[in-house]
C-alpha atoms as a PDB file:
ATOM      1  CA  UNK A   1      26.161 -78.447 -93.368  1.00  0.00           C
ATOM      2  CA  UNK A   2      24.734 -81.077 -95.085  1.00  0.00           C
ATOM      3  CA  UNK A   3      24.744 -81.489 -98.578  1.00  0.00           C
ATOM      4  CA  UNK A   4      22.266 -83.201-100.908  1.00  0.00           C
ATOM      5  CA  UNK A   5      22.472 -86.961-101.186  1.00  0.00           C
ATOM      6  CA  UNK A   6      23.719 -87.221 -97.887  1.00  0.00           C
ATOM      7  CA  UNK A   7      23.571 -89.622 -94.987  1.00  0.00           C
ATOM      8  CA  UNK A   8      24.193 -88.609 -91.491  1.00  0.00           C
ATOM      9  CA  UNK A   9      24.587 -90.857 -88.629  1.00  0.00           C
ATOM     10  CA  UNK A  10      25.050 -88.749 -85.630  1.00  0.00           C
ATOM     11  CA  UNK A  11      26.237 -90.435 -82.176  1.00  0.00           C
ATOM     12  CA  UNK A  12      28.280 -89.420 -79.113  1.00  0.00           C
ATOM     13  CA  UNK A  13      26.674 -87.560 -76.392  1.00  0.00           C
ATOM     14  CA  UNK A  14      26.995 -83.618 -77.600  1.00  0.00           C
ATOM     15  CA  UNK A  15      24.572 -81.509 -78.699  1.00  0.00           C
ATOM     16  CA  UNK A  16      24.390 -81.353 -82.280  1.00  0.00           C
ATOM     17  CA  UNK A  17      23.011 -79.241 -85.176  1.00  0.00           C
ATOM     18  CA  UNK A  18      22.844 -80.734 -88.754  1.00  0.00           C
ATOM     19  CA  UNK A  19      22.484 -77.573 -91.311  1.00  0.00           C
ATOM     20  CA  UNK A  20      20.373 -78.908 -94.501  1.00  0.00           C
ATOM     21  CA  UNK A  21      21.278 -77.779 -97.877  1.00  0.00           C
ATOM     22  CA  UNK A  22      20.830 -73.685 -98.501  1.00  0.00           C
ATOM     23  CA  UNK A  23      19.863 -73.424-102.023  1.00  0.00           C
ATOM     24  CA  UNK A  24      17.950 -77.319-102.945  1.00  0.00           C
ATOM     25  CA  UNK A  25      16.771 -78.442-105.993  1.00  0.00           C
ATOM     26  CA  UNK A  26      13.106 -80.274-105.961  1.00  0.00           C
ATOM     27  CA  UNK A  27      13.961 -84.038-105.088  1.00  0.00           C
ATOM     28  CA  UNK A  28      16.909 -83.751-103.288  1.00  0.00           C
ATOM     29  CA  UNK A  29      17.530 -85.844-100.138  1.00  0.00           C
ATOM     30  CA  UNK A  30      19.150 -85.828 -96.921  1.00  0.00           C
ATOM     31  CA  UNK A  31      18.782 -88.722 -93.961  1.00  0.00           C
ATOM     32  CA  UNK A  32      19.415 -88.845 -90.916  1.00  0.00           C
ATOM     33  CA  UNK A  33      20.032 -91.298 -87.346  1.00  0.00           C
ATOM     34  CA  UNK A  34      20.203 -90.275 -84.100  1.00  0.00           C
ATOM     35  CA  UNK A  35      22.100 -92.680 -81.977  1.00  0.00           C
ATOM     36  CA  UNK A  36      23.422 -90.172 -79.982  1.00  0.00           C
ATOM     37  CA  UNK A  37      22.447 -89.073 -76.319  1.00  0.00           C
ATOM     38  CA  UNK A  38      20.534 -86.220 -77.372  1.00  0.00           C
ATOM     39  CA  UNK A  39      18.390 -84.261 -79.397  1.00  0.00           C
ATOM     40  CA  UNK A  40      19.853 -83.142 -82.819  1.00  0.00           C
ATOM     41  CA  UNK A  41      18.711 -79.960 -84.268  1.00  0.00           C
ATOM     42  CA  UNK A  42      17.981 -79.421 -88.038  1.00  0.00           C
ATOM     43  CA  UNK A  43      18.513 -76.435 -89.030  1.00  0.00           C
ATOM     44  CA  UNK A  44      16.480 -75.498 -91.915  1.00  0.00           C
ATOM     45  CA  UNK A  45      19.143 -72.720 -93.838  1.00  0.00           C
ATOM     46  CA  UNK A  46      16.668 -70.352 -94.662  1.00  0.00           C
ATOM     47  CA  UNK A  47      14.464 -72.652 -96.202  1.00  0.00           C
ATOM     48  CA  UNK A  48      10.660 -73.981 -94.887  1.00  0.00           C
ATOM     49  CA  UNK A  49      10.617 -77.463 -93.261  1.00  0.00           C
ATOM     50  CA  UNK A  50       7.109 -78.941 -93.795  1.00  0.00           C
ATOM     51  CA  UNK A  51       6.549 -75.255 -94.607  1.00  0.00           C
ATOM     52  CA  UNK A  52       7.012 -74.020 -91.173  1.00  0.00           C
ATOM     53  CA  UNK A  53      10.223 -71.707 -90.914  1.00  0.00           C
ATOM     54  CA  UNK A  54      11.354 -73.304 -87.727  1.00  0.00           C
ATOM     55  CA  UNK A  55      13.995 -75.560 -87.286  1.00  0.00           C
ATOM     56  CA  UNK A  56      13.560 -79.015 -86.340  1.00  0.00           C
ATOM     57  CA  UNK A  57      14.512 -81.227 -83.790  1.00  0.00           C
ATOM     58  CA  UNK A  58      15.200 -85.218 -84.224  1.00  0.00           C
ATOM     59  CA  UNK A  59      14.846 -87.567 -80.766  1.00  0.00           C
ATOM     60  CA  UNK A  60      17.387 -90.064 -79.907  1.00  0.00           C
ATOM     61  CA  UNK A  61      17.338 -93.212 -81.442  1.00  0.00           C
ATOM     62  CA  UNK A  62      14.817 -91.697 -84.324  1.00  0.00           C
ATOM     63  CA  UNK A  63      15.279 -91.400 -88.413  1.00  0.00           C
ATOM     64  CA  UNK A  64      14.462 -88.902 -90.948  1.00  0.00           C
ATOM     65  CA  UNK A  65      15.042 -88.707 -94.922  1.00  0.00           C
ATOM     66  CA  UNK A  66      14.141 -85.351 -95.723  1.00  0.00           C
ATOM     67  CA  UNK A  67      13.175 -84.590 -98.981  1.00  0.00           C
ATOM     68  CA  UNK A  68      12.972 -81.028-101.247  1.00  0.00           C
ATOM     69  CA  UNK A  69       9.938 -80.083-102.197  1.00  0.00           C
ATOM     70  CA  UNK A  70       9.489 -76.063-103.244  1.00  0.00           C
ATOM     71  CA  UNK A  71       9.966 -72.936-102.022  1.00  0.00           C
ATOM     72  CA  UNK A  72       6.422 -72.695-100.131  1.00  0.00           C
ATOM     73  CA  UNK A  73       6.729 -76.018 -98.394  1.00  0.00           C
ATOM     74  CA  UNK A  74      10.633 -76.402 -98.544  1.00  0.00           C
ATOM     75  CA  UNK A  75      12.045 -80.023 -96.658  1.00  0.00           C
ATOM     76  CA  UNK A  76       9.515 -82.794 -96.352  1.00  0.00           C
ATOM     77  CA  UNK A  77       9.672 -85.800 -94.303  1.00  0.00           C
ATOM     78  CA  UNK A  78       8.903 -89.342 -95.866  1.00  0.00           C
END
């Protein structure tokens, strides 16, 4: 699980899950990089992600910095 503030750089050729934060405050930040292989899931932890409540998914060789918005629209990408 990630936790606020963090940076994640995920590589090797596993399938991964990254679990943001469970209980975010509004500004809070997470990035990430997939360098790896495959896919990484994002698991949202209960909370919206560009208020859908469906985990996402991050392609190889891709970034995201996800950032807390509310409880209604939850993780926002910038």
């Amino acid at each position: 699980t990630a936790e606020a503030g963090d940076q994640v750089i995920v590589k090797g050729s596993s399938a991964v899950t990254i679990t943001l934060p469970a209980s975010p405050s509004a500004g809070k930040f997470v990035k990430i990089k997939n360098i790896s292989s495959q896919a990484v899931t994002i698991g949202r932890n209960g909370n919206n992600i560009e208020s859908s409540s469906q985990d996402g998914t991050l392609a190889v060789g891709r970034f995201v910095e996800l950032v807390y918005v509310d409880a209604t629209i939850g993780w926002v990408e910038i």
